[in-house]
Protein backbone atom coordinates (compact mmCIF):
# COMPACT_ATOMS: atom_id res chain seq x y z
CA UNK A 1 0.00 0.00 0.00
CA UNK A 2 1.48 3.62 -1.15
CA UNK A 3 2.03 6.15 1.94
CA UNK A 4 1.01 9.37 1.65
CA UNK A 5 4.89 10.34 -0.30
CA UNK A 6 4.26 7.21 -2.23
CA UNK A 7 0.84 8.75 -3.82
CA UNK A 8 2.28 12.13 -4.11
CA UNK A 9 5.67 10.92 -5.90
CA UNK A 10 3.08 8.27 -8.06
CA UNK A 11 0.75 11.50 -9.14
CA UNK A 12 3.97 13.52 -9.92
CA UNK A 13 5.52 10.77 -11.91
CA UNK A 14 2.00 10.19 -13.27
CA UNK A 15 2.16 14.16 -14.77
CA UNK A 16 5.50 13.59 -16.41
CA UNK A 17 5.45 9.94 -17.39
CA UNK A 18 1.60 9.42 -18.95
CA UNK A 19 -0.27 5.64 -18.69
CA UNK A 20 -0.30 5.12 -22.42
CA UNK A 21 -2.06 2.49 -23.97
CA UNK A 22 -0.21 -0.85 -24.79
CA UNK A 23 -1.56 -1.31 -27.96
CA UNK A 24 -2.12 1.98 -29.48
CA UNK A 25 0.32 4.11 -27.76
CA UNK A 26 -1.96 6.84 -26.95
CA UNK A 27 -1.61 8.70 -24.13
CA UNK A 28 -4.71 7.52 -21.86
CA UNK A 29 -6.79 10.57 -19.95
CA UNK A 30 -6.74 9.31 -15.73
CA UNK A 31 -5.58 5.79 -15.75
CA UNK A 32 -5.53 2.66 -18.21
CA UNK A 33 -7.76 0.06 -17.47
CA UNK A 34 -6.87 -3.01 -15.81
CA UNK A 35 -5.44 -4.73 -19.30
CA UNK A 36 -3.05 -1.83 -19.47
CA UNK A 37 -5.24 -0.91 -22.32
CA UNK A 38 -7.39 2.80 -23.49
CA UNK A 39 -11.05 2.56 -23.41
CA UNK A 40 -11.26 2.29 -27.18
CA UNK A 41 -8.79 -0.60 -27.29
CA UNK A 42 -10.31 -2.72 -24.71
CA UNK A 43 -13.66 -2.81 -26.93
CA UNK A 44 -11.43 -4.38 -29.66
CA UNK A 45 -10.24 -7.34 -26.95
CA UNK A 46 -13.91 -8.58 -25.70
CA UNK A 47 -14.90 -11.81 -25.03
CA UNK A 48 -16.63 -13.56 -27.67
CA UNK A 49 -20.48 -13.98 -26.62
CA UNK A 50 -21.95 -15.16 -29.65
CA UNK A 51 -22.80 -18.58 -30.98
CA UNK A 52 -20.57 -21.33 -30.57
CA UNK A 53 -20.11 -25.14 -30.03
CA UNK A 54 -19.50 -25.42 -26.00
CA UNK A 55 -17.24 -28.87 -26.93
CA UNK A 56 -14.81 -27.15 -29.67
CA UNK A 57 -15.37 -23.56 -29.48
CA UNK A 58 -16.13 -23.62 -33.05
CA UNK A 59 -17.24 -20.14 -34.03
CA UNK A 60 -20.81 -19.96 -35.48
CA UNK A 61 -22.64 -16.39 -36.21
CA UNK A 62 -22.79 -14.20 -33.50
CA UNK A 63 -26.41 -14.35 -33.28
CA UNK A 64 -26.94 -18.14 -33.15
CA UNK A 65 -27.43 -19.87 -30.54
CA UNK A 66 -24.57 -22.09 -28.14
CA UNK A 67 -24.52 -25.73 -29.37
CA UNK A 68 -22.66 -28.91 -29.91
CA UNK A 69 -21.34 -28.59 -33.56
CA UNK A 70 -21.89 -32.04 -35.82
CA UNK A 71 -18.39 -33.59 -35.10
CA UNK A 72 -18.80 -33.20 -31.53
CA UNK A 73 -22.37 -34.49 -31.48
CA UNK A 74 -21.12 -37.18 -33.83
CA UNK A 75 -17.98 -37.78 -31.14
CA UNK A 76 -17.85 -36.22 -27.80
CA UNK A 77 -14.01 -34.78 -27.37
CA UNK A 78 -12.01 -35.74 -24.80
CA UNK A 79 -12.37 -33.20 -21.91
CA UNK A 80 -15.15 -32.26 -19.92
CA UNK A 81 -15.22 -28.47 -21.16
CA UNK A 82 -13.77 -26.33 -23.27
CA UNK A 83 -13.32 -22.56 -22.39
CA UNK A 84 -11.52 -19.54 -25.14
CA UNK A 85 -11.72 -16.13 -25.10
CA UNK A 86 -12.19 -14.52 -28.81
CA UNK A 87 -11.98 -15.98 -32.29
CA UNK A 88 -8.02 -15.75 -33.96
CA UNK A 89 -8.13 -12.89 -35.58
CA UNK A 90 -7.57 -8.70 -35.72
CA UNK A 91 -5.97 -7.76 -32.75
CA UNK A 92 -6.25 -10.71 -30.26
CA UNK A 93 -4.31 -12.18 -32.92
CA UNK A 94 -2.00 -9.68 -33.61
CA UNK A 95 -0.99 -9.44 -30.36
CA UNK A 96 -0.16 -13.51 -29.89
CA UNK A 97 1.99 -13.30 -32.98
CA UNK A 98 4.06 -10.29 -31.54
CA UNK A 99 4.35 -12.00 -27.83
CA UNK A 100 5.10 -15.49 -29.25
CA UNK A 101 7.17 -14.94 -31.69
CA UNK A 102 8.65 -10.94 -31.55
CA UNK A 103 9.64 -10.94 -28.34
CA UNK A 104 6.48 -8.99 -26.71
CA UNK A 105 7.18 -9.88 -23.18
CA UNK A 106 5.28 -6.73 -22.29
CA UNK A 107 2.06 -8.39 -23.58
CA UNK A 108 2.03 -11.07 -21.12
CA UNK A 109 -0.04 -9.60 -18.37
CA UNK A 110 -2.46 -8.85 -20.89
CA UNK A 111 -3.05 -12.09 -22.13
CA UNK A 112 -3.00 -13.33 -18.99
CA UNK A 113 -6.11 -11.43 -17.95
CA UNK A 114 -7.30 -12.51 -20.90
CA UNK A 115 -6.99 -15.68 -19.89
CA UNK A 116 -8.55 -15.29 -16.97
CA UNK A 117 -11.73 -13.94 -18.19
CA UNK A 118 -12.14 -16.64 -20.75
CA UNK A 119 -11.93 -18.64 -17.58
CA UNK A 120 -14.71 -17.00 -15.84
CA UNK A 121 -16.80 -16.57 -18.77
CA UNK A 122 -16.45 -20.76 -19.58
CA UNK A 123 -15.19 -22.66 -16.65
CA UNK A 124 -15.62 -20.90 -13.31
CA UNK A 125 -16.50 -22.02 -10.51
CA UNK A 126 -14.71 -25.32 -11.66
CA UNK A 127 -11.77 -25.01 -9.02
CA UNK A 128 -8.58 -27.07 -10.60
CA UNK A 129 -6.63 -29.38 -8.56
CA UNK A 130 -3.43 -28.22 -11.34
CA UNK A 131 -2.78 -26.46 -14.42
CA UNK A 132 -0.84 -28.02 -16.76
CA UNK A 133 0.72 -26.04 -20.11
CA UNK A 134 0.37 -27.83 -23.51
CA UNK A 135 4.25 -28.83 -23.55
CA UNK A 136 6.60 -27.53 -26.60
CA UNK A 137 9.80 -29.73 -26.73
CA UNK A 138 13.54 -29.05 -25.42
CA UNK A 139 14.88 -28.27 -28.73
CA UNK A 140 12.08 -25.89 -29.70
CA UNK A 141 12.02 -24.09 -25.87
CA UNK A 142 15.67 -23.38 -26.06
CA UNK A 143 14.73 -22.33 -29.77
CA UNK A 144 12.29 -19.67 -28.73
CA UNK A 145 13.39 -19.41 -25.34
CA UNK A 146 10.29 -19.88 -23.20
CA UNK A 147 6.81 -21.72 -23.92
CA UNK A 148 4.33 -19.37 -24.09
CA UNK A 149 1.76 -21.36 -22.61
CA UNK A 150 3.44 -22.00 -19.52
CA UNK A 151 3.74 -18.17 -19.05
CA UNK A 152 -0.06 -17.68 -19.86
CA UNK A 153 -0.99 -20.08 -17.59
CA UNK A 154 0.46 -18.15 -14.35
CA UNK A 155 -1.91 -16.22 -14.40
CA UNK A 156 -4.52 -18.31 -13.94
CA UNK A 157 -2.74 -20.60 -11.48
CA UNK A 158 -1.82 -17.40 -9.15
CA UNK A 159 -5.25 -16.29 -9.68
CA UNK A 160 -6.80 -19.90 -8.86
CA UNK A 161 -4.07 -20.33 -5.96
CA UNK A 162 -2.89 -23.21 -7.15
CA UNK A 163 -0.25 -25.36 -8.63
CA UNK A 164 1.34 -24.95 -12.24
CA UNK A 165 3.93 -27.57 -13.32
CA UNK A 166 5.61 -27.85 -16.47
CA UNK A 167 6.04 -31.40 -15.79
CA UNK A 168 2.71 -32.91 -15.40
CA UNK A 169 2.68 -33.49 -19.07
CA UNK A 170 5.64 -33.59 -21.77
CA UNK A 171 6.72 -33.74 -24.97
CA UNK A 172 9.04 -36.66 -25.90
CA UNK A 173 9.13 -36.04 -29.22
CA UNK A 174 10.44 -33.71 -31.62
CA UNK A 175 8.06 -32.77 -34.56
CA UNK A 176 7.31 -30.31 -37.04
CA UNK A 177 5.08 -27.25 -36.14
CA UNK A 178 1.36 -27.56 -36.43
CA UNK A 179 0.69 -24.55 -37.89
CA UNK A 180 0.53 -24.99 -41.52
CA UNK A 181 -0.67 -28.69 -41.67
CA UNK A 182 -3.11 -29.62 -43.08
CA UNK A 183 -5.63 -31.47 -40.35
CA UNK A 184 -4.91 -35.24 -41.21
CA UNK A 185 -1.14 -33.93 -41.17
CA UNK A 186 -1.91 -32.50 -37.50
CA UNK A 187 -3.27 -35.84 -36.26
CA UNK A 188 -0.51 -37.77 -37.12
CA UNK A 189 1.82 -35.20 -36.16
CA UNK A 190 0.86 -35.59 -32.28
CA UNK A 191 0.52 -39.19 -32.34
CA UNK A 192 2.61 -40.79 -29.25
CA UNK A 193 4.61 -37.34 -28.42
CA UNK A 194 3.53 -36.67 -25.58
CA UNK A 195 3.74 -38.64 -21.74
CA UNK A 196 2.35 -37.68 -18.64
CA UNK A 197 3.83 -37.83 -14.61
CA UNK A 198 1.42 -40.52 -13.03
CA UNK A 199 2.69 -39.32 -9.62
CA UNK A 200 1.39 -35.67 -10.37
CA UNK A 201 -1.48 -35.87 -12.03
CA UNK A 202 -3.22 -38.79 -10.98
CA UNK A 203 -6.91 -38.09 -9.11
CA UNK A 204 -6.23 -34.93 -9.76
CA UNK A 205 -8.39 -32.50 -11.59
CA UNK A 206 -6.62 -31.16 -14.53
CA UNK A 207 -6.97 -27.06 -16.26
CA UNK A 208 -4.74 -27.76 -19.62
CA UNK A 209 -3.97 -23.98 -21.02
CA UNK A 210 -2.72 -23.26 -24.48
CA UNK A 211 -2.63 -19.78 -26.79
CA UNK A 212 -4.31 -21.07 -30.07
CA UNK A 213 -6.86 -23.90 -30.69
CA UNK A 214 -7.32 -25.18 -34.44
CA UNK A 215 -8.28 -28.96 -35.08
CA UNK A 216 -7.70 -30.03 -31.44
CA UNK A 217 -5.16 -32.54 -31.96
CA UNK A 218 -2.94 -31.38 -29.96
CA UNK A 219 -5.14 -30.68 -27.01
CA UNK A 220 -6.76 -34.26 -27.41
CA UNK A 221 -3.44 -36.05 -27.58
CA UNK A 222 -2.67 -34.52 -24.23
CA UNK A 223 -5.76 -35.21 -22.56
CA UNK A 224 -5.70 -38.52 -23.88
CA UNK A 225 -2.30 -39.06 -21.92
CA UNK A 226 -3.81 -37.64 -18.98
CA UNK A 227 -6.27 -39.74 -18.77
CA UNK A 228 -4.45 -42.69 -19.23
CA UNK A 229 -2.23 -41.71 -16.38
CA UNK A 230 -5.31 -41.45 -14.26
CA UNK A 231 -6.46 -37.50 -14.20
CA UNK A 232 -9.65 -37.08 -12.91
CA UNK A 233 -11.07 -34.75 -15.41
CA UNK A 234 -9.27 -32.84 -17.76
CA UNK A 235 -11.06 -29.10 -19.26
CA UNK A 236 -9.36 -26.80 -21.47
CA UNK A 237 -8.67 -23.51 -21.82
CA UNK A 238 -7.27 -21.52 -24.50
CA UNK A 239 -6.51 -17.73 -25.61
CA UNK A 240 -7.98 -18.11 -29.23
CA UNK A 241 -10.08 -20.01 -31.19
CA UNK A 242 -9.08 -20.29 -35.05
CA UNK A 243 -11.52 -19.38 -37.29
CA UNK A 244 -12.56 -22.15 -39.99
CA UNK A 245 -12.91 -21.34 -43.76
């Protein structure tokens, strides 16, 4: 808590230095808002609301109603929900690219209360016993030098007040990106890659957090593992939702 200096010295510093928004750079009247964000730019990073299928998050026209798409009435996924904040596009998107793969460190607190209110929008009051990252492998960490969904997850886990482990679930083998594959590709491409700690996540309830949901392979392949290694439940939670042609 600021002393009565402390709130003098944080107005004065306040008149010289300006809050300025983190995404448009404008210099923001009183104070940002929470997101570190302008007024103006906060409308542009709302969660979705519209229609949607609860299993997949696939997007459907704002207007429409929440329901199971076909391939998840057809076949129930994995998890026991699913939880995302906006479709993959505009800004929400712009700003993953620039964290993950620019260097915008500065964006992380932002997409961690992101995060958080995809979280209460989807999953809350479901209370997690651990939060597990979708794992990126050795060679591609030291590549990029952190996994992004380990950092996004934080958030939530400091928020939830509870554990976040990096090694509840791994990657134990190397493979090409997903992005770019086409879906068949992606299924094989997470195929046996991943293997989970029995002695942390077994009985336990499990929040698995990633930035970007396409075909779900990924996400299923991990929950799969969980599972196996006797998790409880597994839900989901993601950043963004990509947007199907």
């Amino acid at each position: 808590m600021l002393t009565g200096v402390g709130k003098a010295m944080a107005a004065f510093l306040a008149q010289i230095f300006p809050a300025r928004c983190l995404l448009c750079g404008r210099e923001v009247p009183g104070s940002r808002q929470e997101n570190g964000c302008c007024p103006a730019c906060s409308q542009d990073l709302r969660p979705y609301r519209g229609g949607h299928c609860p299993g997949c998050g696939l997007l459907f026209a704002p207007d429409d109603p929440v329901s199971l798409c076909l391939e998840c009435r057809l076949k129930s996924r994995p998890w026991k929900e699913f939880g995302f904040f906006g479709p993959y596009q505009g800004v929400l998107r712009d700003v993953i690219l620039k964290y993950k793969f620019q260097g915008g460190f500065g964006y992380a607190h932002l997409l961690q209360t992101l995060l958080l209110q995809a979280y209460a929008l989807h999953l809350s009051p479901f209370a997690p016993d651990l939060i597990l990252p979708v794992p990126i492998h050795p060679a591609r960490l030291a590549a990029r030098g952190f996994n992004q969904s380990l950092e996004l997850g934080r958030g939530a886990a400091k928020y939830l007040g509870v554990d976040i482990s990096s090694r509840g679930v791994v990657r134990c083998r190397h493979t090409p990106a997903q992005a770019g594959l086409p879906r068949k590709e992606r299924l094989k491409n997470v195929q046996g890659v991943f293997a989970a700690d029995k002695s942390l996540v077994q009985d336990k309830r499990i929040l698995v957090v990633d930035d970007i949901y396409t075909t779900g392979a990924t996400m299923a392949a991990c929950t799969r593992v969980l599972q196996k290694s006797g998790a409880k439940e597994v839900r989901v939670l993601v950043l963004a939702r990509a947007v199907e042609a």
